[in-house]
C-alpha atoms as a PDB file:
ATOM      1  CA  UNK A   1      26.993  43.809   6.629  1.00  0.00           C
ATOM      2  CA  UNK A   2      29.439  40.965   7.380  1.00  0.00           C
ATOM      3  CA  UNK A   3      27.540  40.281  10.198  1.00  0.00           C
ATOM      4  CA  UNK A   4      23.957  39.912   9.045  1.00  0.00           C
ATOM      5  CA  UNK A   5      26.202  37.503   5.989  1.00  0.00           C
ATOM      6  CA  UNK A   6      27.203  35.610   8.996  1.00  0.00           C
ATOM      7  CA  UNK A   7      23.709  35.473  10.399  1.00  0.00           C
ATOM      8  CA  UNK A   8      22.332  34.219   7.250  1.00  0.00           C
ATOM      9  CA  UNK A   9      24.916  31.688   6.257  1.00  0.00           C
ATOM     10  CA  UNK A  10      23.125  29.054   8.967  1.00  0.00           C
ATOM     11  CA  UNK A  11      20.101  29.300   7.487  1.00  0.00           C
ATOM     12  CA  UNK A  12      21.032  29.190   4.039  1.00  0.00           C
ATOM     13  CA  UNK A  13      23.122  26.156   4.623  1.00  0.00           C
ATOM     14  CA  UNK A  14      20.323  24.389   6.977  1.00  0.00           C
ATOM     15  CA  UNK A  15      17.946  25.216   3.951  1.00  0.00           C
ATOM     16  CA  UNK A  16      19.928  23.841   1.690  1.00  0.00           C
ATOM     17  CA  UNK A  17      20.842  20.564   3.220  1.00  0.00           C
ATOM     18  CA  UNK A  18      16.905  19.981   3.908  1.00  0.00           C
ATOM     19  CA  UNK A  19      16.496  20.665  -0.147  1.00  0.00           C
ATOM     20  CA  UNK A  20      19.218  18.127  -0.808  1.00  0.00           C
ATOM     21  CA  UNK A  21      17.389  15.493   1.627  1.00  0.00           C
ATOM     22  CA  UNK A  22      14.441  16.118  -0.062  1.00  0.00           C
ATOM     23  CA  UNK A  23      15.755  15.673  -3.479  1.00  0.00           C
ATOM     24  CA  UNK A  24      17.372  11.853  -2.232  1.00  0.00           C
ATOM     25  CA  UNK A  25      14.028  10.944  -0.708  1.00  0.00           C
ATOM     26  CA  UNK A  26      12.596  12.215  -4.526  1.00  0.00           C
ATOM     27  CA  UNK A  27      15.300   9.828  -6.258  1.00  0.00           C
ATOM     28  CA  UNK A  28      14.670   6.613  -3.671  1.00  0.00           C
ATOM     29  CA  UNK A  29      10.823   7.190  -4.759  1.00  0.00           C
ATOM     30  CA  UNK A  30      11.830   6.769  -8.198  1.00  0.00           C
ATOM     31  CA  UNK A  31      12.202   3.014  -8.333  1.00  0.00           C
ATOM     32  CA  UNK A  32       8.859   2.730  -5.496  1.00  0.00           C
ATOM     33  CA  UNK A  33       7.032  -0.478  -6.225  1.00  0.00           C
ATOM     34  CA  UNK A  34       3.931   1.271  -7.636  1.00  0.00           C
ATOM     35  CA  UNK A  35       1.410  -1.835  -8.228  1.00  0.00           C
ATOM     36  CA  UNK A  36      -2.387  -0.954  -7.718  1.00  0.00           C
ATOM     37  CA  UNK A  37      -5.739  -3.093  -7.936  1.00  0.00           C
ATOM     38  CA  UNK A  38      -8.152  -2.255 -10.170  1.00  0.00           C
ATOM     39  CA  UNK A  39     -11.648  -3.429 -11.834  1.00  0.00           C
ATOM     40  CA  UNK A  40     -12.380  -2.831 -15.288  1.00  0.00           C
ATOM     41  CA  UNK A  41     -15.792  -3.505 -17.587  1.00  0.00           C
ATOM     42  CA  UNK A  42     -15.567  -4.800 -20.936  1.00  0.00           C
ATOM     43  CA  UNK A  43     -18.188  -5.089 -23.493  1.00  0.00           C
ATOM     44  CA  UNK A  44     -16.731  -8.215 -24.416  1.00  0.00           C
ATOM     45  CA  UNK A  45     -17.706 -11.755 -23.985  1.00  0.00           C
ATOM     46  CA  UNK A  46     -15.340 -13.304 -21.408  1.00  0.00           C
ATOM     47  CA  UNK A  47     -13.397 -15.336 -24.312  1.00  0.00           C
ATOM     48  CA  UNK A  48     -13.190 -11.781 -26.453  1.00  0.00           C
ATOM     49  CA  UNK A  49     -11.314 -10.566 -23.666  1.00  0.00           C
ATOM     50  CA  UNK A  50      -9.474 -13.175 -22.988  1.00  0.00           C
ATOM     51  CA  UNK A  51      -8.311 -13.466 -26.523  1.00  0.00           C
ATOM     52  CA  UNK A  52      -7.425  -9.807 -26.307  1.00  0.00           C
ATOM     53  CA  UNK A  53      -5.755  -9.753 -22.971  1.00  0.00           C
ATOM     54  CA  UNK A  54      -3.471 -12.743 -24.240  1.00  0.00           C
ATOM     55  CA  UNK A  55      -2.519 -10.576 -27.572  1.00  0.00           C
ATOM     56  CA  UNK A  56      -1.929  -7.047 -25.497  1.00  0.00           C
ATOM     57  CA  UNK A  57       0.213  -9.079 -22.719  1.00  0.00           C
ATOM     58  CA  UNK A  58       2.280 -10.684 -25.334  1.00  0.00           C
ATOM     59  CA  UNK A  59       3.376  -7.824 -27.396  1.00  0.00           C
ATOM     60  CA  UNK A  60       4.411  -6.486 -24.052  1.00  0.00           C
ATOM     61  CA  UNK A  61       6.935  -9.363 -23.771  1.00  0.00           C
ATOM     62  CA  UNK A  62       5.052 -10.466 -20.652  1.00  0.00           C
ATOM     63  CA  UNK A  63       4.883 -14.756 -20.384  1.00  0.00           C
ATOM     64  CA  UNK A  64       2.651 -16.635 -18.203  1.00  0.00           C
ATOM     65  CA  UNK A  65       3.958 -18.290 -14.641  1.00  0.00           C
ATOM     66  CA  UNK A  66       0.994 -19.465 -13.447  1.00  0.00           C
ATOM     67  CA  UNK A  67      -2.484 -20.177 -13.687  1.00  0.00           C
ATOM     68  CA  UNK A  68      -4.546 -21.011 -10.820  1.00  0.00           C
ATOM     69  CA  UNK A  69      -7.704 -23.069 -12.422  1.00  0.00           C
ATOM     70  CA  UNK A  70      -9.760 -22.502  -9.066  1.00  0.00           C
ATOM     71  CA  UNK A  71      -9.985 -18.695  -9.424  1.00  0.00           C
ATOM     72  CA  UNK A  72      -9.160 -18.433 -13.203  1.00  0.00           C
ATOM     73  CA  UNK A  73      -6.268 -16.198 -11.960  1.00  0.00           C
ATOM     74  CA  UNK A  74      -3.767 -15.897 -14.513  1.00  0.00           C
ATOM     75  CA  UNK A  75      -0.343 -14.565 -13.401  1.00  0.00           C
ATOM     76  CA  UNK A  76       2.634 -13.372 -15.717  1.00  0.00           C
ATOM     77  CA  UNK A  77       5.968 -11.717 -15.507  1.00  0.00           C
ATOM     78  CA  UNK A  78       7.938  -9.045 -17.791  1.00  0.00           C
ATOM     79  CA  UNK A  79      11.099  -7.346 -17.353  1.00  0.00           C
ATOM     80  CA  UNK A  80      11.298  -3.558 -17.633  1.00  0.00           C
ATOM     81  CA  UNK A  81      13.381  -1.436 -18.517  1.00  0.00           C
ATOM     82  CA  UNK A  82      14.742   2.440 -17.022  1.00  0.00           C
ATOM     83  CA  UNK A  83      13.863   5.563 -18.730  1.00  0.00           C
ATOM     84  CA  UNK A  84      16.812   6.958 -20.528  1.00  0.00           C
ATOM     85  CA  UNK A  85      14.847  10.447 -19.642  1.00  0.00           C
ATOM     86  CA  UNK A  86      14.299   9.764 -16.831  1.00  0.00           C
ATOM     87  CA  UNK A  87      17.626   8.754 -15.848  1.00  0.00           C
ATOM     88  CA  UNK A  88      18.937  11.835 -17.159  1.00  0.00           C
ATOM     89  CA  UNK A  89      16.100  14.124 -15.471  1.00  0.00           C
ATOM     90  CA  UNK A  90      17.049  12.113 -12.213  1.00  0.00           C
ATOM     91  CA  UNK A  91      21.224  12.513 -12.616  1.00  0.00           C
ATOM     92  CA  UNK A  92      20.486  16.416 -13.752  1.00  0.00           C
ATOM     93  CA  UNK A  93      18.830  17.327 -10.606  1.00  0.00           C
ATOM     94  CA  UNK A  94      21.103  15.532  -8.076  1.00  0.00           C
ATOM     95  CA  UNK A  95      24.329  17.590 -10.306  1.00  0.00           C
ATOM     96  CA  UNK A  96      21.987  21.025  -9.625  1.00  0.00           C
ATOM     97  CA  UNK A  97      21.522  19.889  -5.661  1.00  0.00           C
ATOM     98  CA  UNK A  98      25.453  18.535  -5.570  1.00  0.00           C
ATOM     99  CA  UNK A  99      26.786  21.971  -6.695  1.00  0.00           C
ATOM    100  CA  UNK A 100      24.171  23.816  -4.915  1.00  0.00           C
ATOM    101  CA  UNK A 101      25.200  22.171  -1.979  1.00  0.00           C
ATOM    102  CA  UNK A 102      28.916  22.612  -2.965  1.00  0.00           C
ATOM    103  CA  UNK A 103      28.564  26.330  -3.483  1.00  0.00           C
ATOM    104  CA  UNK A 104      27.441  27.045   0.318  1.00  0.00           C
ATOM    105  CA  UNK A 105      30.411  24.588   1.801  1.00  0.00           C
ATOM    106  CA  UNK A 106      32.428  26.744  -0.095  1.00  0.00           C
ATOM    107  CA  UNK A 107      31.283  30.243   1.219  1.00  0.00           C
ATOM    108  CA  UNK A 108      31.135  28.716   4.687  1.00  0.00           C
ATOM    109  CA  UNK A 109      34.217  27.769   4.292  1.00  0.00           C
ATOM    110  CA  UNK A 110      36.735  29.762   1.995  1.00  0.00           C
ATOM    111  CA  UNK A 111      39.532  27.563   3.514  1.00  0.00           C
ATOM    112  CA  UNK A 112      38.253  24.510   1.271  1.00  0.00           C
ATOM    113  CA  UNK A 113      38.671  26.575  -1.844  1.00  0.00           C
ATOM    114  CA  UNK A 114      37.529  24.811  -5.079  1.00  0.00           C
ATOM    115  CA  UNK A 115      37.229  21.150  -3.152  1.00  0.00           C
ATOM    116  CA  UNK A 116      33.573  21.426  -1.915  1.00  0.00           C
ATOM    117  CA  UNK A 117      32.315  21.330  -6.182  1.00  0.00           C
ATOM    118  CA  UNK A 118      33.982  17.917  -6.201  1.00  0.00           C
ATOM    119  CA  UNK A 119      30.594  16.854  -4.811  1.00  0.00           C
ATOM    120  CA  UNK A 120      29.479  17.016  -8.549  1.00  0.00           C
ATOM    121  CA  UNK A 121      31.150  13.662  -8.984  1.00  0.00           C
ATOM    122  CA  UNK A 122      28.647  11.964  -7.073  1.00  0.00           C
ATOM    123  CA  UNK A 123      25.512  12.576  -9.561  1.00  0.00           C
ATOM    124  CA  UNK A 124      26.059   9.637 -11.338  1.00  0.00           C
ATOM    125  CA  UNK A 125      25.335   7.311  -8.397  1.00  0.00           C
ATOM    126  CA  UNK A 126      21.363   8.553  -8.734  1.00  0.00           C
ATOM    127  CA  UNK A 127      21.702   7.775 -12.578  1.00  0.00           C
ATOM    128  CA  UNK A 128      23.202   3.916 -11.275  1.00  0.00           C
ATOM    129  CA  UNK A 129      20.375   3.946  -8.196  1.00  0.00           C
ATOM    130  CA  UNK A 130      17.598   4.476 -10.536  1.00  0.00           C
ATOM    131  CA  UNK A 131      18.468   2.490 -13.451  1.00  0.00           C
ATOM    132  CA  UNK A 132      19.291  -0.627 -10.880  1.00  0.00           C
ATOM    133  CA  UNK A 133      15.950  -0.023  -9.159  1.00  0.00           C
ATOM    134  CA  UNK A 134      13.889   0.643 -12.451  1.00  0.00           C
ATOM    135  CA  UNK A 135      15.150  -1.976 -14.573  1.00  0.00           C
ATOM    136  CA  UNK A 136      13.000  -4.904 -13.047  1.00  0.00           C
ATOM    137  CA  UNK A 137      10.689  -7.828 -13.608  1.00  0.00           C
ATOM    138  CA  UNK A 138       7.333  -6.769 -13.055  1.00  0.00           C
ATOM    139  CA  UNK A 139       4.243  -9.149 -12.180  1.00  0.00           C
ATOM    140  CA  UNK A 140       0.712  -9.215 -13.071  1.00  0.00           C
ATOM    141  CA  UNK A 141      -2.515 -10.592 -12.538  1.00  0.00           C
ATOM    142  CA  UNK A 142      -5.792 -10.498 -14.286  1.00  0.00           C
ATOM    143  CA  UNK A 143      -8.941 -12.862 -13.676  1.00  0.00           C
ATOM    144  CA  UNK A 144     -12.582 -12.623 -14.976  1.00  0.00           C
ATOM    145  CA  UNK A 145     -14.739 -11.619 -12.392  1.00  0.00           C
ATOM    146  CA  UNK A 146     -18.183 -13.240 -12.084  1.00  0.00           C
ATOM    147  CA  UNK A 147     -21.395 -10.581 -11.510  1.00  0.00           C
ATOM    148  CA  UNK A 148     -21.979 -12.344  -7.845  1.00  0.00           C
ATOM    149  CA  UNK A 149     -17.867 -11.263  -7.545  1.00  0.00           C
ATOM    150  CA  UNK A 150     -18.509  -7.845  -7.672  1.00  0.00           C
ATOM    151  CA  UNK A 151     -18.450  -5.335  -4.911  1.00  0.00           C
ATOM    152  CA  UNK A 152     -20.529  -3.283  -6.967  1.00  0.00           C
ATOM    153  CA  UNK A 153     -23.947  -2.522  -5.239  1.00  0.00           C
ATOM    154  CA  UNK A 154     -25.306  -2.173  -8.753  1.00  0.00           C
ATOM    155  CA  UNK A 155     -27.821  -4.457  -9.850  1.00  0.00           C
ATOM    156  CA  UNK A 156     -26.867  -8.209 -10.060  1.00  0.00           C
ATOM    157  CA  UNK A 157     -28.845  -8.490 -13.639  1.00  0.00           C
ATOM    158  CA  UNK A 158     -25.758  -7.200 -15.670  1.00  0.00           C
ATOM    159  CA  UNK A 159     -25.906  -7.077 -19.332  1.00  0.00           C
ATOM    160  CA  UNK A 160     -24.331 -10.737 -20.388  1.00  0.00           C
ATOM    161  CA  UNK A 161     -22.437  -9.020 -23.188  1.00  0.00           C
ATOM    162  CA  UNK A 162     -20.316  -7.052 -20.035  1.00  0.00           C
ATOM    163  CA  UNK A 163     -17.451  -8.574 -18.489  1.00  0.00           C
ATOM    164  CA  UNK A 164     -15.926  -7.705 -15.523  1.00  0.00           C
ATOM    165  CA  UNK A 165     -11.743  -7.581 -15.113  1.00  0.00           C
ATOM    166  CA  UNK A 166      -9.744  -7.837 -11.852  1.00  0.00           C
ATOM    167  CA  UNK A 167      -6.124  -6.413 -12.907  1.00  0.00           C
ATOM    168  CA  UNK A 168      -3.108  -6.119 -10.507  1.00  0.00           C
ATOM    169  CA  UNK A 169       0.024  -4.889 -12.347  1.00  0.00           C
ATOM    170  CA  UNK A 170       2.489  -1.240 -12.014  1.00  0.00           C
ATOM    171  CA  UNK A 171      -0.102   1.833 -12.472  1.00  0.00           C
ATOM    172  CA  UNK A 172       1.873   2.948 -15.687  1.00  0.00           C
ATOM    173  CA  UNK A 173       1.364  -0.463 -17.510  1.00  0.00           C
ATOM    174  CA  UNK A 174      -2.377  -0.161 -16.000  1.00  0.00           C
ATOM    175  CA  UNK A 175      -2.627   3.055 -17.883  1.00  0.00           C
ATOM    176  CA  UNK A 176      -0.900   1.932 -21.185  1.00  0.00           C
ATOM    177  CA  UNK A 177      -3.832  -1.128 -20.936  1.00  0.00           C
ATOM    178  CA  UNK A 178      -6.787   1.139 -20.198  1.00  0.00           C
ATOM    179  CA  UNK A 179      -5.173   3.014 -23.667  1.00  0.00           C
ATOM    180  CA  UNK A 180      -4.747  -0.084 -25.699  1.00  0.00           C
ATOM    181  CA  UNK A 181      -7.870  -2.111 -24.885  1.00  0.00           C
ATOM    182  CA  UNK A 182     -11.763  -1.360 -25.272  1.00  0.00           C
ATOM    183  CA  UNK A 183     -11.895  -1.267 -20.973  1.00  0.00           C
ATOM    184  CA  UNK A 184     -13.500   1.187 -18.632  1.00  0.00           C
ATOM    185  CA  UNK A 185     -12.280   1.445 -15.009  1.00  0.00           C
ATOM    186  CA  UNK A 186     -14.074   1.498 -12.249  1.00  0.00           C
ATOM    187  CA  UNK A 187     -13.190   3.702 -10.016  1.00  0.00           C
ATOM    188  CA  UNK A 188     -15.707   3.493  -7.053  1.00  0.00           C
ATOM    189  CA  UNK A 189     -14.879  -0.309  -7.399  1.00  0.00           C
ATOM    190  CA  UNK A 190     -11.389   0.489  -6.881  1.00  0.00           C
ATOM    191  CA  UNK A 191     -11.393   2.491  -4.690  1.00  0.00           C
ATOM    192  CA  UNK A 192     -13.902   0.155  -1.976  1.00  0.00           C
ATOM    193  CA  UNK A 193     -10.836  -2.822  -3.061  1.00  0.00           C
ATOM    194  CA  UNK A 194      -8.256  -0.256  -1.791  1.00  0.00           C
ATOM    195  CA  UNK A 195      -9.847   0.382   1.524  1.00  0.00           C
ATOM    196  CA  UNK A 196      -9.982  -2.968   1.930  1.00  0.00           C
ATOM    197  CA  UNK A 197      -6.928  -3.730   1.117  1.00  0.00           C
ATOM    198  CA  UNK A 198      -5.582  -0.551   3.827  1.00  0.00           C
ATOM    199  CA  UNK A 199      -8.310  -1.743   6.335  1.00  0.00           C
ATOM    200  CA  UNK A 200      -6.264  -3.428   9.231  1.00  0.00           C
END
């Protein structure tokens, strides 16, 4: 019996350290700039949308840096804050890998006695890792696309009352936006901009 426990010790360590590399490349991803590209339709005169794009963005505490009159790109900034939930989630499961971790240096090796379980004392740093990454200024960009604009292979005789929105901001505050204003996405759009955008 003490032999097959010495036989499986290895492993169980060597699993265990993979788990607890898996769970730092899980808390580095945490704070992972996260900014997509997407088109949206409005049935909404361009100046509507405008109007209601300026409302939405300020509520958000976001404030204009720059507007480039060529394109009609309009670019603004906001800071945001961490999670409190996350934070916790994030410091909770580093504490479960830190002991975990702890608990198999210590039946490796009895020598250490209680000292491996000081790991535990580390969790905090992924609270402080996420909450420096997360807490951020985030950019944006919208612009009114024209109908010739579109990579759409729809029809170029769109309905006049439809506008067409180029948005570039975090994919949670593109969610919160699709929530909060009359828009619908378009995905195939999107997703032709994205392979562009990946295209070397």
């Amino acid at each position: 019996m003490p032999l097959i426990f010495d036989a499986a010790l290895p492993s169980a360590f060597g699993l265990t350290f993979l788990l607890f590399i898996g769970l730092g490349f899980f808390i580095r991803a945490s704070v992972k700039d996260r900014t997509e590209t997407a088109t949206y339709s409005a049935v909404l005169n361009d100046v509507m949308l405008m109007e209601d794009l300026q409302k939405y963005f300020s509520e958000r505490a976001y404030r204009v840096t720059s507007i480039d009159a060529e394109s009609g790109q309009i670019s603004l900034a906001g800071k945001v804050g961490a999670s409190i939930v996350l934070a916790i989630f994030l410091g909770s499961l580093a504490a479960i890998g830190l002991f975990c971790l702890g608990l198999v240096l210590a039946i490796a090796f009895p020598r250490l006695g209680y000292a491996p379980y000081g790991l535990l004392i580390l969790s905090p740093i992924a609270v402080w890792f996420y909450w420096r990454g997360a807490t951020r200024v985030e950019q944006v960009t919208f612009q009114i696309l024209s109908p010739e604009s579109s990579l759409s292979t729809q029809d170029k005789a769109i309905d006049s009352n439809i506008t067409r929105l180029l948005v570039s901001a975090h994919r949670d505050e593109l969610a919160v936006m699709e929530s909060k204003l009359p828009l619908k996405r378009d995905e195939a759009d999107s997703s032709i901009r994205l392979f562009h955008k990946l295209r070397p």
